[in-house]
C-alpha atoms as a PDB file:
ATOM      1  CA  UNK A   1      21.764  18.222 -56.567  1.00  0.00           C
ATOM      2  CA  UNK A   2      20.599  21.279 -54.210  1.00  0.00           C
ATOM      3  CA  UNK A   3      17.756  19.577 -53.569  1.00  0.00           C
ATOM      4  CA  UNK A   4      19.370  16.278 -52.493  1.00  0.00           C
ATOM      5  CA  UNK A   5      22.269  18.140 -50.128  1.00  0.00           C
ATOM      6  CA  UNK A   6      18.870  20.463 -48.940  1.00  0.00           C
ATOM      7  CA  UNK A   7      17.540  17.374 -47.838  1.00  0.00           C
ATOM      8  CA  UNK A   8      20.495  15.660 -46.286  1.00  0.00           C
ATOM      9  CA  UNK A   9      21.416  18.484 -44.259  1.00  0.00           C
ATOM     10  CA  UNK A  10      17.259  18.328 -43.339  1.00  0.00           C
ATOM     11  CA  UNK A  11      17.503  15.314 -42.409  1.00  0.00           C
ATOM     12  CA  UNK A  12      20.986  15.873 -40.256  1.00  0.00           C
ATOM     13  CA  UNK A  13      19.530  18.375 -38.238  1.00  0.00           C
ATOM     14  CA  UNK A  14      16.303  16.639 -37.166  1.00  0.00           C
ATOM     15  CA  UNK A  15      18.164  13.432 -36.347  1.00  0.00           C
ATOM     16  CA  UNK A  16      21.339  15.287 -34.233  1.00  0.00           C
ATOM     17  CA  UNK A  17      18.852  17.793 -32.526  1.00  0.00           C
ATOM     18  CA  UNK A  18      18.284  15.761 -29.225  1.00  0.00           C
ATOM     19  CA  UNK A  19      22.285  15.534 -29.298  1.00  0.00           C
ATOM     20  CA  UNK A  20      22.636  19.350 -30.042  1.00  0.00           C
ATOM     21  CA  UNK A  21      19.663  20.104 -27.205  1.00  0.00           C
ATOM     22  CA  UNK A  22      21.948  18.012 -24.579  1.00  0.00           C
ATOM     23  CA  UNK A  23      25.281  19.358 -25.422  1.00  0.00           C
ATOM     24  CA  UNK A  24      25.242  21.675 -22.541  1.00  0.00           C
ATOM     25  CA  UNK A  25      25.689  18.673 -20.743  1.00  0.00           C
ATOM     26  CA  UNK A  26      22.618  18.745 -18.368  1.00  0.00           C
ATOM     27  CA  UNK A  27      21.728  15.259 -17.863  1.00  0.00           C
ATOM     28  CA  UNK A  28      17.847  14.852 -17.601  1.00  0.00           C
ATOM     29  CA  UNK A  29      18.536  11.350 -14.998  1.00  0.00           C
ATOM     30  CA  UNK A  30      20.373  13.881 -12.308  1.00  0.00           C
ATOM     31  CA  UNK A  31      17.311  16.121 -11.955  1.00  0.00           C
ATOM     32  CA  UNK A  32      15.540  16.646  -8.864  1.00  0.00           C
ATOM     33  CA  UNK A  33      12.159  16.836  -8.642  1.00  0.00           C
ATOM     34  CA  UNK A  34      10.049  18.532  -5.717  1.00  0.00           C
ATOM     35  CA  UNK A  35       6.475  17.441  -4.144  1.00  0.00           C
ATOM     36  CA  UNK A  36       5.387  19.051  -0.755  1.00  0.00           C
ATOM     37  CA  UNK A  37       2.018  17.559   0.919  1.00  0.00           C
ATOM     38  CA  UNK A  38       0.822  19.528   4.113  1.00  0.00           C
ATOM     39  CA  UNK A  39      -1.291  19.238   6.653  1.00  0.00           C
ATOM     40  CA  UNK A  40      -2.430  20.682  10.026  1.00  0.00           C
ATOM     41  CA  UNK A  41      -2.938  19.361  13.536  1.00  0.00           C
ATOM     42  CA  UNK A  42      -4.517  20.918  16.885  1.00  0.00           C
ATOM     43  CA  UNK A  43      -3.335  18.952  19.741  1.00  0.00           C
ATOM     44  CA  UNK A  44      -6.337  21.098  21.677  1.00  0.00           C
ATOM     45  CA  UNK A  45      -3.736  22.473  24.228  1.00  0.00           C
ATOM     46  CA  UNK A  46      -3.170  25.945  22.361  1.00  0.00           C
ATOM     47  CA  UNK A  47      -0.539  24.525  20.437  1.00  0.00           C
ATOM     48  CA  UNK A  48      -1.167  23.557  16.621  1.00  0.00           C
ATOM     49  CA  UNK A  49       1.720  22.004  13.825  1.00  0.00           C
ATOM     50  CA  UNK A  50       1.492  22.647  10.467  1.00  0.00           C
ATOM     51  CA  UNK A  51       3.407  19.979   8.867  1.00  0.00           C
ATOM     52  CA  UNK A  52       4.892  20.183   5.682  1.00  0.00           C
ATOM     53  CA  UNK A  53       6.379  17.363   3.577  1.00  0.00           C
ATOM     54  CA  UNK A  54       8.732  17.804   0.534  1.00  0.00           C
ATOM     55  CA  UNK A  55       9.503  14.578  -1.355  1.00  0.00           C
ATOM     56  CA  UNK A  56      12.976  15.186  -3.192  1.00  0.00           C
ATOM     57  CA  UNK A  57      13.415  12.365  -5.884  1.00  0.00           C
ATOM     58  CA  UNK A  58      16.778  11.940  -7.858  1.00  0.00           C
ATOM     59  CA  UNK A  59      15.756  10.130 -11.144  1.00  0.00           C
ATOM     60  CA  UNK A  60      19.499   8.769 -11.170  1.00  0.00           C
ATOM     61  CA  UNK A  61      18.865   6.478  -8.722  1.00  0.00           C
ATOM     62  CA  UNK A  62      15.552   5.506  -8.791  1.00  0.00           C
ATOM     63  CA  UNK A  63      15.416   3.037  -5.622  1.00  0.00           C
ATOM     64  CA  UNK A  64      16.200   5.994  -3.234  1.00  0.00           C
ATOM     65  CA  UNK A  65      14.066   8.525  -1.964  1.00  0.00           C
ATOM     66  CA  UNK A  66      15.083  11.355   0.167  1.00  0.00           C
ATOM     67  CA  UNK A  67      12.273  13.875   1.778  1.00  0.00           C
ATOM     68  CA  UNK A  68      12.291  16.664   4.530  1.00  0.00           C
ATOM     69  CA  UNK A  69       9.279  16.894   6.937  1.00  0.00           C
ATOM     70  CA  UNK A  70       8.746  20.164   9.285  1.00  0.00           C
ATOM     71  CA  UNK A  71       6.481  21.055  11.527  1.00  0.00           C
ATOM     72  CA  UNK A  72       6.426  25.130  11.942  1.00  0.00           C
ATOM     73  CA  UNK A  73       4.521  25.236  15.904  1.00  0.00           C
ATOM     74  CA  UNK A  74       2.305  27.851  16.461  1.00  0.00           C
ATOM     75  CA  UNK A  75       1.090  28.760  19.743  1.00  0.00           C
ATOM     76  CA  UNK A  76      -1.367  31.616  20.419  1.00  0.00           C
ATOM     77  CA  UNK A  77      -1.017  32.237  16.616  1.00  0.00           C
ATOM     78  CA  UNK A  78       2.758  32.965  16.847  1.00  0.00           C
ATOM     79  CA  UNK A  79       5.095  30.480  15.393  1.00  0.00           C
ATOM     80  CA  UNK A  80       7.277  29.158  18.720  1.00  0.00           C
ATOM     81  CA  UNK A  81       9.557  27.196  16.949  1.00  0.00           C
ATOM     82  CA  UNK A  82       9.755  24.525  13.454  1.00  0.00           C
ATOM     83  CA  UNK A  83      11.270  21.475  14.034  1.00  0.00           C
ATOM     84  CA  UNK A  84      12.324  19.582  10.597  1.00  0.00           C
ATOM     85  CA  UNK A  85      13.420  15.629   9.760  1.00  0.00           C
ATOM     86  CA  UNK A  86      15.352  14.867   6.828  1.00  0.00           C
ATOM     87  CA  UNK A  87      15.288  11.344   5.916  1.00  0.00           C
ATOM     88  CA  UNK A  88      16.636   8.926   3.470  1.00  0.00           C
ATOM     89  CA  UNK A  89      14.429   5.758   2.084  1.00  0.00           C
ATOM     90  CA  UNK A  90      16.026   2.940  -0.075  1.00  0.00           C
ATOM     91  CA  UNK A  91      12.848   0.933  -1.349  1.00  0.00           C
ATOM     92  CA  UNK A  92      12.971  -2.281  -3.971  1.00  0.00           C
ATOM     93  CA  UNK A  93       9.403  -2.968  -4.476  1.00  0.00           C
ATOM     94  CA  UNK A  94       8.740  -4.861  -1.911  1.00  0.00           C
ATOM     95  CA  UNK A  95      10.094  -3.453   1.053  1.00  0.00           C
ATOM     96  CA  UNK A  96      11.804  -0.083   2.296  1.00  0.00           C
ATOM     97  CA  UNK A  97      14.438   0.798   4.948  1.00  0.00           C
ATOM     98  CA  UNK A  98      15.158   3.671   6.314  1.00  0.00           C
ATOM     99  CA  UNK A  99      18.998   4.555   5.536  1.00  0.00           C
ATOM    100  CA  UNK A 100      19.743   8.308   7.408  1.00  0.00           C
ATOM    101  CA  UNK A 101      17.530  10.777   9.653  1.00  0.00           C
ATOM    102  CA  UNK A 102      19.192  13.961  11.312  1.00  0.00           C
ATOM    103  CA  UNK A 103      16.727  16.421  12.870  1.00  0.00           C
ATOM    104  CA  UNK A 104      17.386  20.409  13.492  1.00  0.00           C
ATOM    105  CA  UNK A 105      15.213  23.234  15.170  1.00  0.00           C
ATOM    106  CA  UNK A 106      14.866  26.322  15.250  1.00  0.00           C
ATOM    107  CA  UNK A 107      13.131  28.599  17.931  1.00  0.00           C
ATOM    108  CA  UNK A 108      11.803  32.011  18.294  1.00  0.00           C
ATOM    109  CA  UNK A 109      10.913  34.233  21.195  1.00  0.00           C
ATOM    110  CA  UNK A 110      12.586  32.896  23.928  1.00  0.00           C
ATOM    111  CA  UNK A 111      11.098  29.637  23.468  1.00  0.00           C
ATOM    112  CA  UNK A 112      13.470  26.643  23.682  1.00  0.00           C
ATOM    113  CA  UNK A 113      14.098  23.069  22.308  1.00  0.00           C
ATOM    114  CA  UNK A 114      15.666  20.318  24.127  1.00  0.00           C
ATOM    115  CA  UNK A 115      15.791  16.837  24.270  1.00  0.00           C
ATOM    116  CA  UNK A 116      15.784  16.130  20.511  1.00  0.00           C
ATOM    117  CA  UNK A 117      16.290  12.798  18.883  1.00  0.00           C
ATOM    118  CA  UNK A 118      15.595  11.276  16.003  1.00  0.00           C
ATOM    119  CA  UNK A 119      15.393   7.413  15.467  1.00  0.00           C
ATOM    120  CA  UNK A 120      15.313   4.751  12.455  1.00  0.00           C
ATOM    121  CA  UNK A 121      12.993   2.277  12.533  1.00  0.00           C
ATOM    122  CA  UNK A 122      12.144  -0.444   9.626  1.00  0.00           C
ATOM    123  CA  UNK A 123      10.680   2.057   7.109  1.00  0.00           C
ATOM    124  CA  UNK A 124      10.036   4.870   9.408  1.00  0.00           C
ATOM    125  CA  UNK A 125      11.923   7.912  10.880  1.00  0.00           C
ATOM    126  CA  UNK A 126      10.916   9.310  14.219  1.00  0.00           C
ATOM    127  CA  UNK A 127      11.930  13.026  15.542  1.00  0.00           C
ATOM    128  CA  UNK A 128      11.148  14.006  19.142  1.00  0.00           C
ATOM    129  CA  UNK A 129      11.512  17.461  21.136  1.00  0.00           C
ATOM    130  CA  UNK A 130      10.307  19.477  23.654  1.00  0.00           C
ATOM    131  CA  UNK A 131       9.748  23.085  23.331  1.00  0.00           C
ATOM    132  CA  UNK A 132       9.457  25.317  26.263  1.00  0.00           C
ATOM    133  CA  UNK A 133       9.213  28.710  27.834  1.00  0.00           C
ATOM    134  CA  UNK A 134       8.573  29.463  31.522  1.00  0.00           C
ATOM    135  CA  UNK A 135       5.174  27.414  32.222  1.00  0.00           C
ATOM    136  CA  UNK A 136       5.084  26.345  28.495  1.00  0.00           C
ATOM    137  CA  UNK A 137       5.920  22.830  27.824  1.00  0.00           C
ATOM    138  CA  UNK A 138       5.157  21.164  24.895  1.00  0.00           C
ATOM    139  CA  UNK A 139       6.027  17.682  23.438  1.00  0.00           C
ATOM    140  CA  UNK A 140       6.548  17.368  19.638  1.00  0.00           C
ATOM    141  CA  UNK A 141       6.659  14.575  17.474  1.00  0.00           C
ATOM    142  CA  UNK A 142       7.677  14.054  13.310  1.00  0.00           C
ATOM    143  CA  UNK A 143       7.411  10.868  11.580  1.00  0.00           C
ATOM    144  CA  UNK A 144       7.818  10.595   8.519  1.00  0.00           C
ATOM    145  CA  UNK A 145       7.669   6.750   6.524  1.00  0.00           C
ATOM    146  CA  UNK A 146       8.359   5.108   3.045  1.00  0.00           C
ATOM    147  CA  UNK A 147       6.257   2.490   1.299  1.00  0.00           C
ATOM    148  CA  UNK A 148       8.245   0.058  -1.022  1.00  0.00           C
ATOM    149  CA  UNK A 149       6.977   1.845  -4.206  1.00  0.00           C
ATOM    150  CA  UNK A 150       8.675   4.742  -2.940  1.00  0.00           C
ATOM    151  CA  UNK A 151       5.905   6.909  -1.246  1.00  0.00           C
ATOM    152  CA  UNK A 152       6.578   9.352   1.357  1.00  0.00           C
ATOM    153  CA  UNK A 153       3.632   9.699   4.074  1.00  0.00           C
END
């Protein structure tokens, strides 16, 4: 008879642990997961972006994709100011759309950004800016896309 409730309550246990694990009520379909790509450009005219891409993805709703794009501007190998898109990508599949895009700065040194904007088009978000200081002028753009499987490029 020990035996048998030994192996009942065994058996219990292994069967009620994924219940017991989730209890704290963490659900494992409202995580976020992170994935930053970067990459570096020399526009040959002293200034050079470093771009960095993080890909936030909700696995609660799987058709949506959300991702932040900066580009930190360096000029005579001081950071001037980092411009950064946040965007928001609904995809089925076969197609994507581009849902939200706000754009913010931030400058250093007396430097100065004007003139942003940020536009939606199709798949694709578009951020645009000029930073400047006395004979310094510099034109900066971020784009940041969706495919329909959900890839941010």
């Amino acid at each position: 008879m020990n035996k048998f409730i030994a192996a009942l309550t065994a058996f219990i246990l292994i069967f009620n642990f994924p219940i017991i694990a989730n209890a704290s009520g963490t659900n494992p379909s409202d995580m976020i997961n992170s994935y930053e790509n970067s990459e570096t450009t020399d526009l040959g005219n002293g200034l050079i972006i470093k771009y960095k891409t993080t890909e936030i993805t909700s696995n609660a709703r799987a058709t949506v994709q959300k991702a932040v794009k900066t580009a930190d501007c360096e000029f005579e190998g001081k950071i001037i100011a980092t411009l950064k898109l946040t965007a928001t990508f609904s995809y089925t599949g076969s197609s994507a759309t581009c849902t939200s895009a706000s754009v913010s700065s931030i400058t250093y040194d007396g430097w100065i950004c004007s003139d942003k904007k940020v536009t939606r088009s199709g798949n694709s978000a578009i951020a645009t800016a000029t930073v400047s200081k006395g004979s310094h002028k510099f034109n900066i753009k971020v784009t940041m896309s969706c495919s329909p499987s959900g890839s941010i490029s």
